[in-house]
PDB file of N, CA and C in Angstrom:
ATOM      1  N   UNK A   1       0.852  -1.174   0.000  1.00  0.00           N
ATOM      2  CA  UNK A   1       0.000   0.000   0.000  1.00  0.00           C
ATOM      3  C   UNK A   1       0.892   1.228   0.000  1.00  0.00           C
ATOM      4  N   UNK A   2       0.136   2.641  -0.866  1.00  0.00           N
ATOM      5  CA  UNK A   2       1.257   3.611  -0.854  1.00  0.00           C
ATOM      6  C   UNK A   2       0.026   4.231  -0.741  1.00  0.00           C
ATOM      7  N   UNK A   3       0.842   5.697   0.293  1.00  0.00           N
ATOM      8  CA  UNK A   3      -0.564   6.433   0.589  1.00  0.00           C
ATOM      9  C   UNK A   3       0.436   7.370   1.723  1.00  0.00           C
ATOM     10  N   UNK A   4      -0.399   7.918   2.656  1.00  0.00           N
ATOM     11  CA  UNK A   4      -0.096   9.259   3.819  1.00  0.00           C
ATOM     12  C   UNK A   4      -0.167   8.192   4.958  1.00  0.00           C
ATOM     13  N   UNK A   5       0.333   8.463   6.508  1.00  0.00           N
ATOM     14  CA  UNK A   5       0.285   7.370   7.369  1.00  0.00           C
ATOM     15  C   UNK A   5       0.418   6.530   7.448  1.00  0.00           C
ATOM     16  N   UNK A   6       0.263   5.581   8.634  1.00  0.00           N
ATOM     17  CA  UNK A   6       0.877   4.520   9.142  1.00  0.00           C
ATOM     18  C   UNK A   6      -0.608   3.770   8.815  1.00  0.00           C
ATOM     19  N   UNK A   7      -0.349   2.560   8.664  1.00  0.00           N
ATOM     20  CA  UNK A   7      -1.440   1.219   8.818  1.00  0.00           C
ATOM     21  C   UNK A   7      -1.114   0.097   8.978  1.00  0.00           C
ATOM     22  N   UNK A   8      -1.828  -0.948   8.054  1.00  0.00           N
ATOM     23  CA  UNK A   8      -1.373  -2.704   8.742  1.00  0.00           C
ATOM     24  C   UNK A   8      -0.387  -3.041   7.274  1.00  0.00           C
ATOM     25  N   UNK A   9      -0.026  -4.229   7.869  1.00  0.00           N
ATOM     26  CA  UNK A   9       0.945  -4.747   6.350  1.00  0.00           C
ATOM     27  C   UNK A   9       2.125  -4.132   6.076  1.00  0.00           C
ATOM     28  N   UNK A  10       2.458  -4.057   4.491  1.00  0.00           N
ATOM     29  CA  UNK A  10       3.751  -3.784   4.544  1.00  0.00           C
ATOM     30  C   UNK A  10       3.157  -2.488   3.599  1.00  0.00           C
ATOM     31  N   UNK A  11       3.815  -1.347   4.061  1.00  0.00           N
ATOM     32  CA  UNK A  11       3.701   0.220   3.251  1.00  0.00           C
ATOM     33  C   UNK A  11       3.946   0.674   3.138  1.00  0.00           C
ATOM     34  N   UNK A  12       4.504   2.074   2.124  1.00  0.00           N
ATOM     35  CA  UNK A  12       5.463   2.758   2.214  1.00  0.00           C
ATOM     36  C   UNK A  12       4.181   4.399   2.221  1.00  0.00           C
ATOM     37  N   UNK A  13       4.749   4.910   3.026  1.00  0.00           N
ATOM     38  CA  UNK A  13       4.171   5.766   3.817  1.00  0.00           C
ATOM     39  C   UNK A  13       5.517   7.138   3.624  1.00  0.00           C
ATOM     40  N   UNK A  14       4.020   8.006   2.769  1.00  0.00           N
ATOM     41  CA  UNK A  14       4.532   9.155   2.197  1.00  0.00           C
ATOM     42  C   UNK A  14       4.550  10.473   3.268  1.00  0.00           C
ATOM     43  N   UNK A  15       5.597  11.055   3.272  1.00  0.00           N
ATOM     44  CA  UNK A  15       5.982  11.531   4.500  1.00  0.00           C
ATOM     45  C   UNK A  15       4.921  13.612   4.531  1.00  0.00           C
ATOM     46  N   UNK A  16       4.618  13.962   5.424  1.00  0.00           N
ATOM     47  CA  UNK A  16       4.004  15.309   5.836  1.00  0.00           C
ATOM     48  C   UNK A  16       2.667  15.435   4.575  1.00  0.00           C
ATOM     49  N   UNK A  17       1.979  16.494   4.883  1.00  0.00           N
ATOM     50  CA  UNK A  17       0.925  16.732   4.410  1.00  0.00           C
ATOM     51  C   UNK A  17       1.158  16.614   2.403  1.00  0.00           C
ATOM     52  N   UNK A  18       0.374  16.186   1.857  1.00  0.00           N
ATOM     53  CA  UNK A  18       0.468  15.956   0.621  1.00  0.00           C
ATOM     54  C   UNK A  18      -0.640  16.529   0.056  1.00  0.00           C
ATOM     55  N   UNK A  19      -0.904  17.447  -0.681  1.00  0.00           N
ATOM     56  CA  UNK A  19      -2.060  17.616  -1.342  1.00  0.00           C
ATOM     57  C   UNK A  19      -2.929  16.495  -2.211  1.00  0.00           C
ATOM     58  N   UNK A  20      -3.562  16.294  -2.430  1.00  0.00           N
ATOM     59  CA  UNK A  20      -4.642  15.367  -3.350  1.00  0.00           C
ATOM     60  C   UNK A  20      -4.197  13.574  -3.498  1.00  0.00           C
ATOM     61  N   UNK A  21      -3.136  13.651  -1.793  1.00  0.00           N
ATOM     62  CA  UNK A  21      -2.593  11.998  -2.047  1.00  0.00           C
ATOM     63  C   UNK A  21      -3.528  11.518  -0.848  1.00  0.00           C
ATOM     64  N   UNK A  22      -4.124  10.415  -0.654  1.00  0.00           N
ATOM     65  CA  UNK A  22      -4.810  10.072   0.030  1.00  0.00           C
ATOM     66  C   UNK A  22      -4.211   8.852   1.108  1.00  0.00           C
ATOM     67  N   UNK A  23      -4.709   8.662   2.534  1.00  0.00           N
ATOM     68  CA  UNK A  23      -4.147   7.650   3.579  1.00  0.00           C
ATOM     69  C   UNK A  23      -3.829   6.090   2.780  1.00  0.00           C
ATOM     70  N   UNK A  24      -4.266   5.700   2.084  1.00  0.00           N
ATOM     71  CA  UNK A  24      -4.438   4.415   1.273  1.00  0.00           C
ATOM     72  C   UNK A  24      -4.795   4.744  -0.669  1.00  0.00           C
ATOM     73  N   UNK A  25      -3.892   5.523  -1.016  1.00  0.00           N
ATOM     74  CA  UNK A  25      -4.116   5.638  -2.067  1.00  0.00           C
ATOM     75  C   UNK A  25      -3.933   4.630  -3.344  1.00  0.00           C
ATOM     76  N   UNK A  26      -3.048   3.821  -3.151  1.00  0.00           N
ATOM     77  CA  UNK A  26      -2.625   2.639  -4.440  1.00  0.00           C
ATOM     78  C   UNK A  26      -2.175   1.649  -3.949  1.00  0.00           C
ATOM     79  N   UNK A  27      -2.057   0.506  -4.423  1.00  0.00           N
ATOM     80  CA  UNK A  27      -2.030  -1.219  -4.014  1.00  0.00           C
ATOM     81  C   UNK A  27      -0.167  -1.060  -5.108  1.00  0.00           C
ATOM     82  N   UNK A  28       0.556  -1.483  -4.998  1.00  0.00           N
ATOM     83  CA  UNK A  28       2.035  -1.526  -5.137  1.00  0.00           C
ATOM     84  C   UNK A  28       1.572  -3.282  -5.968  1.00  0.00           C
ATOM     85  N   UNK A  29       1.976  -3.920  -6.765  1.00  0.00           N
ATOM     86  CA  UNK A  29       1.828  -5.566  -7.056  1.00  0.00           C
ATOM     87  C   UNK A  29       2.835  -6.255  -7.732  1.00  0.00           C
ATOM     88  N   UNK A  30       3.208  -7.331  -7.149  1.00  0.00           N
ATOM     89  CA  UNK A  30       3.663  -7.874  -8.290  1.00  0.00           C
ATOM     90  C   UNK A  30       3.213  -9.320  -8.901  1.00  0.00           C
ATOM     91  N   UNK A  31       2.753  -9.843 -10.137  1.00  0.00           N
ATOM     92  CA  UNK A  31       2.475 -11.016 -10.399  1.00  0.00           C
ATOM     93  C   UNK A  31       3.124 -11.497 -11.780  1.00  0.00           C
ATOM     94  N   UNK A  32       3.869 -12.759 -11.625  1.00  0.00           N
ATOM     95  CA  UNK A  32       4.111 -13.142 -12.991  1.00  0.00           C
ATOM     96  C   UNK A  32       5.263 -12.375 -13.143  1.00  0.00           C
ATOM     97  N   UNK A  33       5.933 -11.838 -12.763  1.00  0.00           N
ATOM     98  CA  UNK A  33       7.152 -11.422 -12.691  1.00  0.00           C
ATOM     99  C   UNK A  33       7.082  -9.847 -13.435  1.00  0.00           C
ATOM    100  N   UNK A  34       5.902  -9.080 -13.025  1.00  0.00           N
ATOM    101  CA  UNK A  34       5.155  -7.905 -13.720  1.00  0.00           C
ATOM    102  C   UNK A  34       4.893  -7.171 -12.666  1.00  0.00           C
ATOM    103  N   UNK A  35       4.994  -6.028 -12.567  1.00  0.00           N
ATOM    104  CA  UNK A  35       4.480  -4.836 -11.889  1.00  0.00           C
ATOM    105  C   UNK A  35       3.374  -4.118 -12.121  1.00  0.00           C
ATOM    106  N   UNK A  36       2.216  -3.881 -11.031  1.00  0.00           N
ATOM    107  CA  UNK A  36       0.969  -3.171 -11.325  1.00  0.00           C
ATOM    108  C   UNK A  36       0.639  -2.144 -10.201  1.00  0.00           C
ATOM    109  N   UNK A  37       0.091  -1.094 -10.438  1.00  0.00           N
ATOM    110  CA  UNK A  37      -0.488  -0.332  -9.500  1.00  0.00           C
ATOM    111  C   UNK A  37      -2.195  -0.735  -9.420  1.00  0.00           C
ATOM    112  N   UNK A  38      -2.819  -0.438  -8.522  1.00  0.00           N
ATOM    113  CA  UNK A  38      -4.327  -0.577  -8.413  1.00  0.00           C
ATOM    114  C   UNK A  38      -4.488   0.661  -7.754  1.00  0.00           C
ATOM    115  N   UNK A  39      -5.402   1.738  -8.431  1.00  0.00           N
ATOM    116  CA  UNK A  39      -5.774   2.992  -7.643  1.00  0.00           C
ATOM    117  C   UNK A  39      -6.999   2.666  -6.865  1.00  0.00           C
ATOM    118  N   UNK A  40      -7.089   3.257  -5.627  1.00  0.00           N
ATOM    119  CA  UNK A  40      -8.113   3.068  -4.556  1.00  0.00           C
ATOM    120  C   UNK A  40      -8.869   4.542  -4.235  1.00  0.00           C
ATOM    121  N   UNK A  41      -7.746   5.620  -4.786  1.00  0.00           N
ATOM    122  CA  UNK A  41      -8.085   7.035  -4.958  1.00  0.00           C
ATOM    123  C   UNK A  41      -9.208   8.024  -5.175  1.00  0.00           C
ATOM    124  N   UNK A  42      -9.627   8.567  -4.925  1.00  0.00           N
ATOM    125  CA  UNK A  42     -10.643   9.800  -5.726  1.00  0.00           C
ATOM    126  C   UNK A  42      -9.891  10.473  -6.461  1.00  0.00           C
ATOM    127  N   UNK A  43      -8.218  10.423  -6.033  1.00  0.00           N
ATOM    128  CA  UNK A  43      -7.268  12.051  -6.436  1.00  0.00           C
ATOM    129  C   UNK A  43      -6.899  11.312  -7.647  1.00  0.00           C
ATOM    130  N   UNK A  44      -6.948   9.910  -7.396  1.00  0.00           N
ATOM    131  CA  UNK A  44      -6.540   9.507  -9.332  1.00  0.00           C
ATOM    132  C   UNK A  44      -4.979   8.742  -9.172  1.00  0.00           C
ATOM    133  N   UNK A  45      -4.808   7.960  -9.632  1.00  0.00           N
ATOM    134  CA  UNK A  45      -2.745   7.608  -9.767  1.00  0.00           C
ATOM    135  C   UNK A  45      -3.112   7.358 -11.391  1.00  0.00           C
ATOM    136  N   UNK A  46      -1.271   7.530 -11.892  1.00  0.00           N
ATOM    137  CA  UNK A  46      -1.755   8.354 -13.015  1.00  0.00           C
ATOM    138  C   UNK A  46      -0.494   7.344 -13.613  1.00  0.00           C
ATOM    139  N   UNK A  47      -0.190   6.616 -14.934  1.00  0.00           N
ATOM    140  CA  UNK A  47       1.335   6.223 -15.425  1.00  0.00           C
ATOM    141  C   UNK A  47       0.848   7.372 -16.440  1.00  0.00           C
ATOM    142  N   UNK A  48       2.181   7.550 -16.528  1.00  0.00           N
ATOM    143  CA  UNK A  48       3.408   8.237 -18.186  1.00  0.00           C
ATOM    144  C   UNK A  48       1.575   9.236 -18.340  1.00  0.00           C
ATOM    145  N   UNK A  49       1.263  10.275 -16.890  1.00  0.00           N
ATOM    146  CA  UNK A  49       0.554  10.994 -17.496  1.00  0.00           C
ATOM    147  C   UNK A  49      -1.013  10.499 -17.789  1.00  0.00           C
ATOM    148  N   UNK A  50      -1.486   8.570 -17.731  1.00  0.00           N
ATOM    149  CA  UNK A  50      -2.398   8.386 -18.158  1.00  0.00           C
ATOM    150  C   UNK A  50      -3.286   7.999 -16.716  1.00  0.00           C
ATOM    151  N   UNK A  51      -4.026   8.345 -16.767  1.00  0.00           N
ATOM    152  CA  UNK A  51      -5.176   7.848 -15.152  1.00  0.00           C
ATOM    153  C   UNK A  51      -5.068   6.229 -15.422  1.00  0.00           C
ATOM    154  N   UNK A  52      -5.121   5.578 -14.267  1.00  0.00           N
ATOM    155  CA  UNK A  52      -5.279   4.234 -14.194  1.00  0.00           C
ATOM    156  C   UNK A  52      -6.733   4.289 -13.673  1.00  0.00           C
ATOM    157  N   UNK A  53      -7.231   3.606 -14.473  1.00  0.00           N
ATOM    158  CA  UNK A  53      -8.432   3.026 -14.276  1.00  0.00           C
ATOM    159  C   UNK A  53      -8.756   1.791 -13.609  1.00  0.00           C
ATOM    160  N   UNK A  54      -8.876   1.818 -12.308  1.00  0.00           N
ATOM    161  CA  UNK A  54      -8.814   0.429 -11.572  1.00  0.00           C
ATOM    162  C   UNK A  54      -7.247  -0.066 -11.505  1.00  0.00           C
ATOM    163  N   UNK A  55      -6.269  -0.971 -12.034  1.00  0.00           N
ATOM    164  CA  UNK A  55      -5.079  -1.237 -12.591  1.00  0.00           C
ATOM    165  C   UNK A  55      -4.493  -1.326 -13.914  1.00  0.00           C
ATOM    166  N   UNK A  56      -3.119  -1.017 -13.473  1.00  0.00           N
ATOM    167  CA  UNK A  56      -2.069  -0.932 -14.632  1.00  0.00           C
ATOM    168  C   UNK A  56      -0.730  -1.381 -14.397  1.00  0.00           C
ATOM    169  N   UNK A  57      -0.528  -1.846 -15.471  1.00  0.00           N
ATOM    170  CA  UNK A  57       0.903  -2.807 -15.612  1.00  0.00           C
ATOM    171  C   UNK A  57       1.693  -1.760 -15.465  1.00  0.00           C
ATOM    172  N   UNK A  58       3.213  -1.588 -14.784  1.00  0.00           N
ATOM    173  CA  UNK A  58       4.113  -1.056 -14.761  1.00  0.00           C
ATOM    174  C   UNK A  58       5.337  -1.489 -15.373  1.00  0.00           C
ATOM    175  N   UNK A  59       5.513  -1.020 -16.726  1.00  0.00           N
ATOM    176  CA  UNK A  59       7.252  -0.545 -17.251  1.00  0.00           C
ATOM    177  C   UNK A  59       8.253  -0.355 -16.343  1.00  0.00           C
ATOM    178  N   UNK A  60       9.521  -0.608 -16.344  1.00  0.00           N
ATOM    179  CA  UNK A  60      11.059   0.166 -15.796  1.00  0.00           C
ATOM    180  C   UNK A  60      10.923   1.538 -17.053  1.00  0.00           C
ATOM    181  N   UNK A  61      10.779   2.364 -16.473  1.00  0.00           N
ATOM    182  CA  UNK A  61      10.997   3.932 -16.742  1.00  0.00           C
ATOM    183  C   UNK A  61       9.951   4.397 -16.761  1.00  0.00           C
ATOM    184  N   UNK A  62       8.664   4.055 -16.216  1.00  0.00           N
ATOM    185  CA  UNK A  62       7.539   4.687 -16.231  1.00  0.00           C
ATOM    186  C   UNK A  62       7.426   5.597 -15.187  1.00  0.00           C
ATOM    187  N   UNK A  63       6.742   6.513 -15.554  1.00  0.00           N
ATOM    188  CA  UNK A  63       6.730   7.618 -14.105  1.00  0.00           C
ATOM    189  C   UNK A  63       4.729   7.346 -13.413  1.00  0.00           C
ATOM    190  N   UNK A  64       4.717   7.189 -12.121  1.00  0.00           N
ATOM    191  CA  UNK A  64       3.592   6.952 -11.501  1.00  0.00           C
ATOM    192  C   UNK A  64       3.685   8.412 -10.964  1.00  0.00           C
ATOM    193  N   UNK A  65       2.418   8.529 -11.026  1.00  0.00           N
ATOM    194  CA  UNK A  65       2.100   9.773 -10.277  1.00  0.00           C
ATOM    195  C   UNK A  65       0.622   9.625  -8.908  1.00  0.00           C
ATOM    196  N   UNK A  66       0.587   9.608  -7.939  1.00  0.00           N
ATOM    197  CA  UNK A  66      -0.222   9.250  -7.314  1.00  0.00           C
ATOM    198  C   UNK A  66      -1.022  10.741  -6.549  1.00  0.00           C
ATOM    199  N   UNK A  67      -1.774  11.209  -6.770  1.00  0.00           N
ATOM    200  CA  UNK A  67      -2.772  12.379  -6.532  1.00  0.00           C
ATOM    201  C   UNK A  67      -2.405  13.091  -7.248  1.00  0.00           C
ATOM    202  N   UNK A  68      -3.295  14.317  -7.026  1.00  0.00           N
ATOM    203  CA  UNK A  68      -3.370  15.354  -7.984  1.00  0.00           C
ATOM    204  C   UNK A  68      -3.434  17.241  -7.139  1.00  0.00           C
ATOM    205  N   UNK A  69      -2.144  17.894  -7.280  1.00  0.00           N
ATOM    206  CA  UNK A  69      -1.253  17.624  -8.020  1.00  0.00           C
ATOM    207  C   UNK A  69      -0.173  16.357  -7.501  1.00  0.00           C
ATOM    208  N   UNK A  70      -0.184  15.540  -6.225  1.00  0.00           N
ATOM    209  CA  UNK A  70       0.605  14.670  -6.038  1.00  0.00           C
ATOM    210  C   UNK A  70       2.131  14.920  -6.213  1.00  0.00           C
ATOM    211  N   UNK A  71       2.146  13.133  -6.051  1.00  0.00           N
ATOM    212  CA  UNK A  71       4.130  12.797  -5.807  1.00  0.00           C
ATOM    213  C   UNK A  71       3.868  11.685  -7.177  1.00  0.00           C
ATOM    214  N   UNK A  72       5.598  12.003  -8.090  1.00  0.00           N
ATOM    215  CA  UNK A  72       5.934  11.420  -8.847  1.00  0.00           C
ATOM    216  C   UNK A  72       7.213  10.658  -8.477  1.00  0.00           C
ATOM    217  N   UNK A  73       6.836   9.106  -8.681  1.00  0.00           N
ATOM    218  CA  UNK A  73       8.010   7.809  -8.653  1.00  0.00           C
ATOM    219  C   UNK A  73       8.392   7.771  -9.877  1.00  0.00           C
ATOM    220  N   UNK A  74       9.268   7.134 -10.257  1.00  0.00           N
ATOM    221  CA  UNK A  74      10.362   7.155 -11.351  1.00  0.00           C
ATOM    222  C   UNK A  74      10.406   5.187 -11.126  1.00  0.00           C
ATOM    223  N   UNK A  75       9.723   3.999 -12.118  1.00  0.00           N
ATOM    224  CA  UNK A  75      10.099   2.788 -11.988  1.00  0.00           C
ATOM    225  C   UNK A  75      11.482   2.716 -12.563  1.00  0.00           C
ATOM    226  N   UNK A  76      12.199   2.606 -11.552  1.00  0.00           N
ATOM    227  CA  UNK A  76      13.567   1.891 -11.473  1.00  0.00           C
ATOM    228  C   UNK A  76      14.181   0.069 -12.235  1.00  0.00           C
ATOM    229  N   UNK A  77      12.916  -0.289 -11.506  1.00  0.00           N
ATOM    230  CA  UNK A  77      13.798  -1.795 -11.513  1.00  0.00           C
ATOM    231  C   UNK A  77      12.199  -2.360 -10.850  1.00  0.00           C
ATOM    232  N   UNK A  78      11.943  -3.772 -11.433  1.00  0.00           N
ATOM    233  CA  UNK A  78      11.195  -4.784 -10.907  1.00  0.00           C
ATOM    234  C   UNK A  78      12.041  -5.612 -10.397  1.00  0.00           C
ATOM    235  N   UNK A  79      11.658  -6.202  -9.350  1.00  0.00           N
ATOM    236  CA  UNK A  79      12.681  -7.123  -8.119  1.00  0.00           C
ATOM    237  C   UNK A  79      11.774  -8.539  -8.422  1.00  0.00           C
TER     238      UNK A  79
END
């Protein structure tokens, strides 16, 4: 889970007030040796600029953007 605050599980927890990013904003995944986001949002998570609609597969060099105006990740590397 990626989002504002602390919760259960494993999360990476975006640090001080964020505009339009929400406590539980996106599901982080991996299956099949593939990367996906799942938005849970109102504020929207966004790849290369495009709204995810429910989920989306993640590229190495794609940029996620999670709220609006939000925080932008840079995919590095699938593990």
């Amino acid at each position: 889970m990626l989002g504002l605050g602390d919760g259960p599980g494993r999360r990476l927890a975006l640090s001080g007030p964020q505009a339009g990013v929400s406590h539980s904003h996106c599901t982080l995944l991996r299956r099949d040796g593939m990367a996906f986001v799942r938005d849970h949002s109102r504020y929207g998570s966004f790849v290369n600029g495009e709204r995810v609609d429910g989920e989306a597969v993640l590229d190495v060099g794609d940029r996620l953007r999670v709220g609006t105006p939000g925080i932008v990740l840079d995919l590095v590397a699938v593990a």
